[in-house]
Protein backbone atom coordinates (compact mmCIF):
# COMPACT_ATOMS: atom_id res chain seq x y z
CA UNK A 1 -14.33 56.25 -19.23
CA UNK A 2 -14.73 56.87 -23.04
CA UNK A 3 -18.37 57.87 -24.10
CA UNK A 4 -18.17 55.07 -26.52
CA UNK A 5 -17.60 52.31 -24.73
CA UNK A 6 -17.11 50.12 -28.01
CA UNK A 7 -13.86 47.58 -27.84
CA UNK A 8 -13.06 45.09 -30.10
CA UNK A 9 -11.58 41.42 -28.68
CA UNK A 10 -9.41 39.34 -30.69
CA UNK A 11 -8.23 35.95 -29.88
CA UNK A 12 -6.06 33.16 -31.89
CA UNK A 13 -5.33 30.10 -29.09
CA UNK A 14 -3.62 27.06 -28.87
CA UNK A 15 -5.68 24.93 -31.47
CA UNK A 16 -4.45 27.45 -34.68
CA UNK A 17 -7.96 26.93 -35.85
CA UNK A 18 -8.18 30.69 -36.89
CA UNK A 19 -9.17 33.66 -35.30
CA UNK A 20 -12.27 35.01 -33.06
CA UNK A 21 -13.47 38.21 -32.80
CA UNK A 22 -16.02 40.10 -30.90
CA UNK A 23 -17.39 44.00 -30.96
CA UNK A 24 -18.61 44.83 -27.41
CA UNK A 25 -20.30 47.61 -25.62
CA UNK A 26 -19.38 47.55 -21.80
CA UNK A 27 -22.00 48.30 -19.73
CA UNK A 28 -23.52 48.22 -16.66
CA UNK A 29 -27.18 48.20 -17.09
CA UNK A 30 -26.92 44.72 -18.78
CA UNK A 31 -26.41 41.08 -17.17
CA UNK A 32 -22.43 40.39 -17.08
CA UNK A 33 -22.15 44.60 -17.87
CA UNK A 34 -21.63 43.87 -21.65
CA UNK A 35 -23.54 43.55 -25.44
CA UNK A 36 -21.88 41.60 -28.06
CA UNK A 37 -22.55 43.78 -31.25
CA UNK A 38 -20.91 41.24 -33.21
CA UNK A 39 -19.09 37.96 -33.28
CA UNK A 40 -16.53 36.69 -36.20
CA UNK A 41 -14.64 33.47 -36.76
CA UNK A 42 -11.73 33.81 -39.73
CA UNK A 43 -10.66 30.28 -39.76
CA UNK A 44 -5.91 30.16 -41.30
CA UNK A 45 -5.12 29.66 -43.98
CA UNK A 46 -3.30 26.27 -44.14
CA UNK A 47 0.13 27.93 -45.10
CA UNK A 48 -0.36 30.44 -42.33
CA UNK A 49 -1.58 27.85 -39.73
CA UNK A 50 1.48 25.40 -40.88
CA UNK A 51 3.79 28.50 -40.32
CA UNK A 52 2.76 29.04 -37.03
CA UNK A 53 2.60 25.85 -36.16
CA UNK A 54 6.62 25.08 -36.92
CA UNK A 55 7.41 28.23 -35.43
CA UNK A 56 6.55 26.80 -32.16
CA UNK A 57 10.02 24.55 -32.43
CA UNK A 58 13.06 25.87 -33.37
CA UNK A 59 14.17 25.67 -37.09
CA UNK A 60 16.12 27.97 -39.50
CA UNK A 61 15.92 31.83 -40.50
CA UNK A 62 13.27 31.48 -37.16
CA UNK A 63 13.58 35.40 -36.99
CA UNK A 64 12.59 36.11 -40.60
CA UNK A 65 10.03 33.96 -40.52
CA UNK A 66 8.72 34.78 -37.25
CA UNK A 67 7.97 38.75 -38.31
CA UNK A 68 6.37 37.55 -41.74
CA UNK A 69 4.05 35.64 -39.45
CA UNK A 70 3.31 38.41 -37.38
CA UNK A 71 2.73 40.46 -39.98
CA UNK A 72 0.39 38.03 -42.17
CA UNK A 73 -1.74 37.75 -38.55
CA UNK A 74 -1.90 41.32 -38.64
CA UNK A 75 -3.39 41.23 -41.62
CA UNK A 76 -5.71 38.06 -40.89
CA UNK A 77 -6.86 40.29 -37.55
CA UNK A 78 -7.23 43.51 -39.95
CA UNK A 79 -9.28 41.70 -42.61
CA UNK A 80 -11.74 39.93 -39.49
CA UNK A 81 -11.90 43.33 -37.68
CA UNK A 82 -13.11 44.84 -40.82
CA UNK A 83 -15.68 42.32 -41.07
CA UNK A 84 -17.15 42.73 -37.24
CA UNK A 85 -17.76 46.73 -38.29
CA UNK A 86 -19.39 45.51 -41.05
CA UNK A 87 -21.53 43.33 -40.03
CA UNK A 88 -22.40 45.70 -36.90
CA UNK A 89 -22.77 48.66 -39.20
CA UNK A 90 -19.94 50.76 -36.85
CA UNK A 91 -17.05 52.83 -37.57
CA UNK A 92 -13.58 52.50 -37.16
CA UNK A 93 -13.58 55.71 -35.31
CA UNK A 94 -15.88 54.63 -33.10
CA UNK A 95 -13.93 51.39 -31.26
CA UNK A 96 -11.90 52.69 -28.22
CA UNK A 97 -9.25 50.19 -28.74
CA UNK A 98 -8.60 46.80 -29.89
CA UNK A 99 -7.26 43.87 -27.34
CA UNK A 100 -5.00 41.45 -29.46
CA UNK A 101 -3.98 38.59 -28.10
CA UNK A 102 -1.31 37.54 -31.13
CA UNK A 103 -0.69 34.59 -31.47
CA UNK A 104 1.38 32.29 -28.49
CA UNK A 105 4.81 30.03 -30.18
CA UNK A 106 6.67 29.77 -27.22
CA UNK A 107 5.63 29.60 -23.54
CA UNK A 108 8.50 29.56 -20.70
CA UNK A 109 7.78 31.32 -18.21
CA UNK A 110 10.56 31.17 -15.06
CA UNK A 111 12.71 29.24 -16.84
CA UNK A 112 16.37 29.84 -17.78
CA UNK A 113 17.47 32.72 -16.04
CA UNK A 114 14.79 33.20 -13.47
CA UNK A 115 12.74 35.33 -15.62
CA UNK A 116 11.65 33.39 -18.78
CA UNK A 117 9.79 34.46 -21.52
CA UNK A 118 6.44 34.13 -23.47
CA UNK A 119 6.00 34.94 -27.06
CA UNK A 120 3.31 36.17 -29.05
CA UNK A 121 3.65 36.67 -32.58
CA UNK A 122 1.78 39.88 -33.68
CA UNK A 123 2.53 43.34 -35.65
CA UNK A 124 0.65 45.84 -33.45
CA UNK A 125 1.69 48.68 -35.47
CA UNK A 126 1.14 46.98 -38.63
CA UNK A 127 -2.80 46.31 -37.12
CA UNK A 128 -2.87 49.68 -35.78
CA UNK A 129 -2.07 51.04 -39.41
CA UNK A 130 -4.52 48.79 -41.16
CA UNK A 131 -7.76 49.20 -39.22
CA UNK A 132 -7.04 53.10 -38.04
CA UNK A 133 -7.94 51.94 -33.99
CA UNK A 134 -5.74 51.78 -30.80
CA UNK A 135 -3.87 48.67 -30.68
CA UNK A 136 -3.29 47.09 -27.01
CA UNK A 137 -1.49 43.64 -27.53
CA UNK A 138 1.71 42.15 -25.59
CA UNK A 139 -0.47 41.64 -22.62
CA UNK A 140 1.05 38.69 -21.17
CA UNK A 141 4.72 39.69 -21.38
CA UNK A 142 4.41 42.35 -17.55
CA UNK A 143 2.88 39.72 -15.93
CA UNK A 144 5.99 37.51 -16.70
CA UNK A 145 8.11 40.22 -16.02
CA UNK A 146 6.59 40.75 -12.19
CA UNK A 147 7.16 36.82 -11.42
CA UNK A 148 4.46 35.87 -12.67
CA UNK A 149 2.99 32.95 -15.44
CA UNK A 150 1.63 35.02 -17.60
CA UNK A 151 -1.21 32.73 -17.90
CA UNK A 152 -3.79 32.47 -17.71
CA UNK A 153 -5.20 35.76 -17.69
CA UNK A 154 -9.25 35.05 -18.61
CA UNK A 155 -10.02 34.31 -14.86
CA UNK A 156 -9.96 37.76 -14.28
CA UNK A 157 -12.82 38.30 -16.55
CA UNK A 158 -15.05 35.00 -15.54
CA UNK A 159 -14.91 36.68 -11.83
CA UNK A 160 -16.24 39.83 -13.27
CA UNK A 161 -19.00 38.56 -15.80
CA UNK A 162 -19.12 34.81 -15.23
CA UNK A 163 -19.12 34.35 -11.22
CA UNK A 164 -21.99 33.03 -9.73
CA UNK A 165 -23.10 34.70 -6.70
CA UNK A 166 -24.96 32.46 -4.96
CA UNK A 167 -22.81 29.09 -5.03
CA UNK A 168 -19.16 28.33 -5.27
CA UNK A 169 -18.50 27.49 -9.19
CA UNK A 170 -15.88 27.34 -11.64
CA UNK A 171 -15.63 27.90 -15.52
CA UNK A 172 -13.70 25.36 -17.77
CA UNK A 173 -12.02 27.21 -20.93
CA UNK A 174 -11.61 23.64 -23.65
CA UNK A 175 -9.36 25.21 -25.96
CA UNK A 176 -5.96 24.04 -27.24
CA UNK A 177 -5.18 23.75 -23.52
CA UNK A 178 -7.58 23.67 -20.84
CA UNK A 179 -7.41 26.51 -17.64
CA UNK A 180 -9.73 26.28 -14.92
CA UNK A 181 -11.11 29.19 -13.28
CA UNK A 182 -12.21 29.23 -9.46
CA UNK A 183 -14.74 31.49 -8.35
CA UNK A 184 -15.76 30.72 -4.77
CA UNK A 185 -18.72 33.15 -3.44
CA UNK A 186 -16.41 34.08 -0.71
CA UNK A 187 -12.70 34.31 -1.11
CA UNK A 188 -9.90 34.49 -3.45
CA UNK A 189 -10.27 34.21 -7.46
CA UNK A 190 -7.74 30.96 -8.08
CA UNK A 191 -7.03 30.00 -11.72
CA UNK A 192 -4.69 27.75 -14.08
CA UNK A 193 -4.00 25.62 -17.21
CA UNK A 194 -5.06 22.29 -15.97
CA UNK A 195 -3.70 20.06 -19.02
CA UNK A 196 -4.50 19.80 -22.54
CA UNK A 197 -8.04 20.50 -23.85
CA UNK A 198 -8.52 20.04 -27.50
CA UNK A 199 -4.74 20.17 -29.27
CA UNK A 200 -3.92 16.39 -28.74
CA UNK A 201 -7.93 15.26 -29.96
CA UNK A 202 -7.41 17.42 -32.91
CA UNK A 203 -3.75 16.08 -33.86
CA UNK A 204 -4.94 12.66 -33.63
CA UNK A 205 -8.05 13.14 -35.50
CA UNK A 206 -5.76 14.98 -38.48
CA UNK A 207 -3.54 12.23 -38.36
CA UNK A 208 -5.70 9.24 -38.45
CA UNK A 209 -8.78 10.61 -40.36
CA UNK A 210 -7.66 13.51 -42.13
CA UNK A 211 -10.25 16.15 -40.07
CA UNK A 212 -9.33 19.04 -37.97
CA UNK A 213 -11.19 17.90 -34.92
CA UNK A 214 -13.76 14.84 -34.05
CA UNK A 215 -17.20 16.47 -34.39
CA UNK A 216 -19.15 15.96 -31.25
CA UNK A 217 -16.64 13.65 -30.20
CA UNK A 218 -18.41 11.09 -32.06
CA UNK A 219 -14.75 8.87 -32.68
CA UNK A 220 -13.71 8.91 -29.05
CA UNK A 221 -17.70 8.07 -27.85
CA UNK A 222 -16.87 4.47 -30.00
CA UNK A 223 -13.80 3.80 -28.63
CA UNK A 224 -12.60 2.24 -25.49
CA UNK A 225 -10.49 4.02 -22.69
CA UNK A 226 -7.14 2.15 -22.34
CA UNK A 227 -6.69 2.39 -18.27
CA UNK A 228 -3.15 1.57 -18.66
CA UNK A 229 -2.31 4.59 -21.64
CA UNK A 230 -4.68 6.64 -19.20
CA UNK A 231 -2.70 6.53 -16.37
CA UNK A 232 0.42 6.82 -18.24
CA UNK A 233 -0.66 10.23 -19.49
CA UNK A 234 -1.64 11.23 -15.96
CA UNK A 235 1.71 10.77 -14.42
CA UNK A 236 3.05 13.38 -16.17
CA UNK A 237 4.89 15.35 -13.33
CA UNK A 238 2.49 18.99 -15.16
CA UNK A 239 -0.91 16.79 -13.19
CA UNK A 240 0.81 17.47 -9.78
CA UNK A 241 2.23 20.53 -9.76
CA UNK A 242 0.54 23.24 -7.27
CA UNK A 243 -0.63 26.27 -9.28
CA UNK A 244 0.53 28.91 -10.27
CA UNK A 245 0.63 27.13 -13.24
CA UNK A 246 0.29 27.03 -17.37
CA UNK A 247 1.78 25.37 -20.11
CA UNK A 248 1.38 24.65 -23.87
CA UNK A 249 2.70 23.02 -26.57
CA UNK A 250 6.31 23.37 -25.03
CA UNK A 251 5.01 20.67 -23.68
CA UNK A 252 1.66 18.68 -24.42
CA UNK A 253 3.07 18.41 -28.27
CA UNK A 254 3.07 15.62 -30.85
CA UNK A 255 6.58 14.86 -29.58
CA UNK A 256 4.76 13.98 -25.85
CA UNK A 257 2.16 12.30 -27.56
CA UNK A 258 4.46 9.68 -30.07
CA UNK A 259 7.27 9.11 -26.83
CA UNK A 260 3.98 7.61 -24.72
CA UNK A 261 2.32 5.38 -27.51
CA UNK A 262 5.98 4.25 -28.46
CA UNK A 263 4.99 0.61 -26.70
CA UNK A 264 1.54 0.77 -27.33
CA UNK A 265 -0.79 -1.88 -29.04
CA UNK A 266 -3.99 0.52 -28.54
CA UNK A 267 -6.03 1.15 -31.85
CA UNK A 268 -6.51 4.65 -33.28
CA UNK A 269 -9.59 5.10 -31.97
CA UNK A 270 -9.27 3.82 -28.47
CA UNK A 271 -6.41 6.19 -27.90
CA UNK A 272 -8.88 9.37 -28.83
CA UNK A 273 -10.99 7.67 -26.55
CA UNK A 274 -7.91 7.91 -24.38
CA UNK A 275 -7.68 11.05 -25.13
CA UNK A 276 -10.73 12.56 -24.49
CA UNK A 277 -11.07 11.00 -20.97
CA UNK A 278 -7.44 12.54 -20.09
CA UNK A 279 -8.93 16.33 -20.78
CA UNK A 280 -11.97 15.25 -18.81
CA UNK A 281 -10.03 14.05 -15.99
CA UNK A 282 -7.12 16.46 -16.16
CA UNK A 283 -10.06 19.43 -14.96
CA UNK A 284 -12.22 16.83 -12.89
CA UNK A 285 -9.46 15.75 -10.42
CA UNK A 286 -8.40 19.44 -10.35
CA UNK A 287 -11.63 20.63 -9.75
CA UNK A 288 -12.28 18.31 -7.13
CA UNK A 289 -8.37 19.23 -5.78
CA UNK A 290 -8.53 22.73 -5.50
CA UNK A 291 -12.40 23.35 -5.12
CA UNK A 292 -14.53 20.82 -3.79
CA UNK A 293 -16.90 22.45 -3.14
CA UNK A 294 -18.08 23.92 -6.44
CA UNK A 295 -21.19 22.93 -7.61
CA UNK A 296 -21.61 24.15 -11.34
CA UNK A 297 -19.12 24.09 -13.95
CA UNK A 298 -19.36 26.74 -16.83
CA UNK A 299 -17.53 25.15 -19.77
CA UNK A 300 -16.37 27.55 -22.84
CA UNK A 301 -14.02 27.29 -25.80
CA UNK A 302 -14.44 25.06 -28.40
CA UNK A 303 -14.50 21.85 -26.43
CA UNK A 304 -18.00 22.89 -25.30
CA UNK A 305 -19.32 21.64 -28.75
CA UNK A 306 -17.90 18.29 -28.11
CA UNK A 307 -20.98 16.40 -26.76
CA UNK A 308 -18.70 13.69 -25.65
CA UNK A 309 -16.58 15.58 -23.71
CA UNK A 310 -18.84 17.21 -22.40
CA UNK A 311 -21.02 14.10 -21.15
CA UNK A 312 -17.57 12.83 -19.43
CA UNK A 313 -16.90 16.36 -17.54
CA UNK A 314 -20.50 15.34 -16.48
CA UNK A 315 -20.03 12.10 -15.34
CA UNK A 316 -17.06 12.53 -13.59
CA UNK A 317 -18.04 15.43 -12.19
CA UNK A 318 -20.81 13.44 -10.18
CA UNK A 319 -24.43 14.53 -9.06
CA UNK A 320 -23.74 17.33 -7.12
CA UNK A 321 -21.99 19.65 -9.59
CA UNK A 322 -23.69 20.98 -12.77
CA UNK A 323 -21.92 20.87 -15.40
CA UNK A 324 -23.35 23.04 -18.82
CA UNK A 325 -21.82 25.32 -21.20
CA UNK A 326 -21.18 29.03 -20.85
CA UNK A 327 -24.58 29.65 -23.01
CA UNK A 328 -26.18 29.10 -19.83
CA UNK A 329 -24.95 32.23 -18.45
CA UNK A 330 -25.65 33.91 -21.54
CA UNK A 331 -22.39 34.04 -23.49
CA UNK A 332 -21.96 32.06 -25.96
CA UNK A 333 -18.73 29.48 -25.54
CA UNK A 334 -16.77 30.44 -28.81
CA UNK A 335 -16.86 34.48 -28.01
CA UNK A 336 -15.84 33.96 -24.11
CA UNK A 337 -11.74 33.98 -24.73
CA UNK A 338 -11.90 37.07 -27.42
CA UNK A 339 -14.27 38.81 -24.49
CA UNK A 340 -11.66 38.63 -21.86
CA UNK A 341 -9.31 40.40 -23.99
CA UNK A 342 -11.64 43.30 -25.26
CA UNK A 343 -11.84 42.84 -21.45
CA UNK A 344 -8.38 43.56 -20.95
CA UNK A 345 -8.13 46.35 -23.35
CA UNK A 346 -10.51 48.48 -21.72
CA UNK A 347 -8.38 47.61 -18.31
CA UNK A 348 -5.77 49.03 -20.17
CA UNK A 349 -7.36 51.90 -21.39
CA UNK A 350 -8.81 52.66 -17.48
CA UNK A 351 -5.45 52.35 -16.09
CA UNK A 352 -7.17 49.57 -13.82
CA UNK A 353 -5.15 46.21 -13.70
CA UNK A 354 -5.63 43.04 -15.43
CA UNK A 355 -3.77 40.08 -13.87
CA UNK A 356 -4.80 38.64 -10.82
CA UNK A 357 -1.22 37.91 -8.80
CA UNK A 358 -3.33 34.50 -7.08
CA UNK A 359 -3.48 33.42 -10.57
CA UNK A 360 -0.20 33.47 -12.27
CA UNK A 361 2.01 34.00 -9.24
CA UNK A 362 3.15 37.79 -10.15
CA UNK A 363 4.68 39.67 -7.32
CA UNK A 364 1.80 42.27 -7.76
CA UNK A 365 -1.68 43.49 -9.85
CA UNK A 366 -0.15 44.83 -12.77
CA UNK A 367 -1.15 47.22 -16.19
CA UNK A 368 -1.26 44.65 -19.10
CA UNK A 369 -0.62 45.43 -22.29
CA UNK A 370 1.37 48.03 -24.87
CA UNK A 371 -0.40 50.20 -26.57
CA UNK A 372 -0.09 51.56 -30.43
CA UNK A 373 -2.35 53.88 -31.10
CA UNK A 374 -3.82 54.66 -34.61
């Protein structure tokens, strides 16, 4: 194990809302074995964030314009990680390595000829020359290759610094897409993308008021759930499948969205009403599914800001779970995601394994990641 320790996360998800970034020191003298030494957000550029965006369907010249993306989000992840060893005062020289999760446009894992593929736009080398540190990104694309989802890979990372030892519990990540992470005190680590967290809120909220998302949920809290657009939503054939499981805008897109309010008399506001009580009950009934006996709920991501939300995970939820956000276990909910992949950079860089084969349905624990070093 390096002498250093130091291992910066980065993380662009589902939502495009930019980039996050964290500088940590692992160790294991501290509560959850880590200190955050510094925590960035670098929201896109609206050109960049549009690019990405369309590159998620097919269109023309897709290769082109897929490696000019990946090379502008090197540079977006260059320009925050210079920023973090600002801020923290550190060196280049003295990060171990950096864990990039690029940046996801298509998710198919399994499908078409038995292996599939997932895609994450990124220039490793290009980040690797810019900020003079060890690169490990790709880390999703072995787990596919051994079977597996390659998603989602966090849970490995709640069960080491999130778990709760005393009482079955669970963390919710509310990003683009919502994945729910088991952690019973005894037995096996279960995880998987439940349904969509924040992408269809924030698409409707862009549409009909021209924001990126609905600030505390304050929209959705003065509309009215439509039961019948509800339960429409909830048939989706994605609810029902068994885990292993994940998914993404391949499928929870604006396309899914317009085909089920194509009959639908429902005002603006009572479908993000709609919409916010089909995230909340997309995790609930899985939680209550695959773990019933969880009592606390550790929610993280962005959605954890959404006071709304977060008042329906409660309520539906019921008495006997407690339901509060990832602060309460000391880590704040925006860093959690970028954290799991510093995370999985220093599995990398111990030769220990990241994925967790109960989680995405790999044939076996498995080294994430490649690796260009400075």
């Amino acid at each position: 194990m390096s002498a250093r320790n130091l291992y910066i996360g980065l993380m662009s998800g589902t939502s495009l809302d930019g980039v996050d970034g964290v500088l940590v020191r692992w160790t294991a003298r501290q509560r959850g074995g880590f200190v955050v030494r510094g925590f960035v957000h670098r929201p896109f550029a609206a050109a960049l964030r549009a690019e990405l965006l369309a590159l998620n369907r097919p269109g023309a010249d897709e290769i082109h314009r897929a490696a000019l993306a990946a090379s502008a989000l090197a540079r977006e992840y260059a320009a925050l990680t210079r920023a973090l060893l600002a801020h923290a005062g550190v060196p280049a020289g003295d990060v171990v390595a950096i864990g990039a999760h690029g940046q996801t446009v298509r998710h198919r894992p399994g499908e078409f000829d038995g292996t599939g593929y997932t895609v994450q736009l990124l220039n490793g080398a290009l980040l690797a020359e810019l900020t003079t540190i060890d690169v490990v990104c790709d880390l999703r694309s072995r787990d596919v290759a051994a079977g597996g989802q390659g998603a989602p890979l966090v849970p490995a990372f709640h069960a080491a610094c999130l778990a709760d030892p005393a009482a079955d519990s669970a963390v919710l990540n509310l990003g683009g897409i919502a994945n729910l992470t088991l952690l019973p005190v005894a037995g096996t680590v279960r995880g998987f993308d439940c349904g969509p967290g924040n992408l269809l809120m924030d698409l409707w909220c862009s549409r009909h008021l021209g924001q990126p998302y609905d600030a505390d949920g304050r929209w959705a809290a003065g509309g009215q759930v439509d039961d019948a657009l509800l339960q429409r939503w909830l048939a989706e054939p994605y609810f029902e499948r068994a885990p292993p499981k994940s998914t993404g805008r391949d499928l929870f897109d604006a396309a899914w969205l317009d085909a089920s309010l194509a009959d639908t008399r429902a005002a603006a506001q009572d479908v993000m009403a709609s919409l916010a009580e089909l995230t909340a009950r997309g995790a609930i009934d899985a939680l209550r599914r695959h773990a019933p006996h969880s009592t606390r709920l550790r929610v993280c991501g962005g959605g954890a800001h959404n006071r709304h939300l977060m008042r329906r995970l409660a309520a539906l939820a019921g008495a006997g779970v407690s339901v509060a956000s990832s602060a309460d276990a000391g880590v704040p909910p925006d860093q959690v995601e970028a954290l799991a992949f510093a995370w999985l950079a220093r599995a990398f860089v111990e030769r220990r394994v990241g994925n967790l084969p109960a989680v995405t349905g790999a044939c076996g624990a498995r080294l994430l990641g490649a690796l260009y070093p400075a």
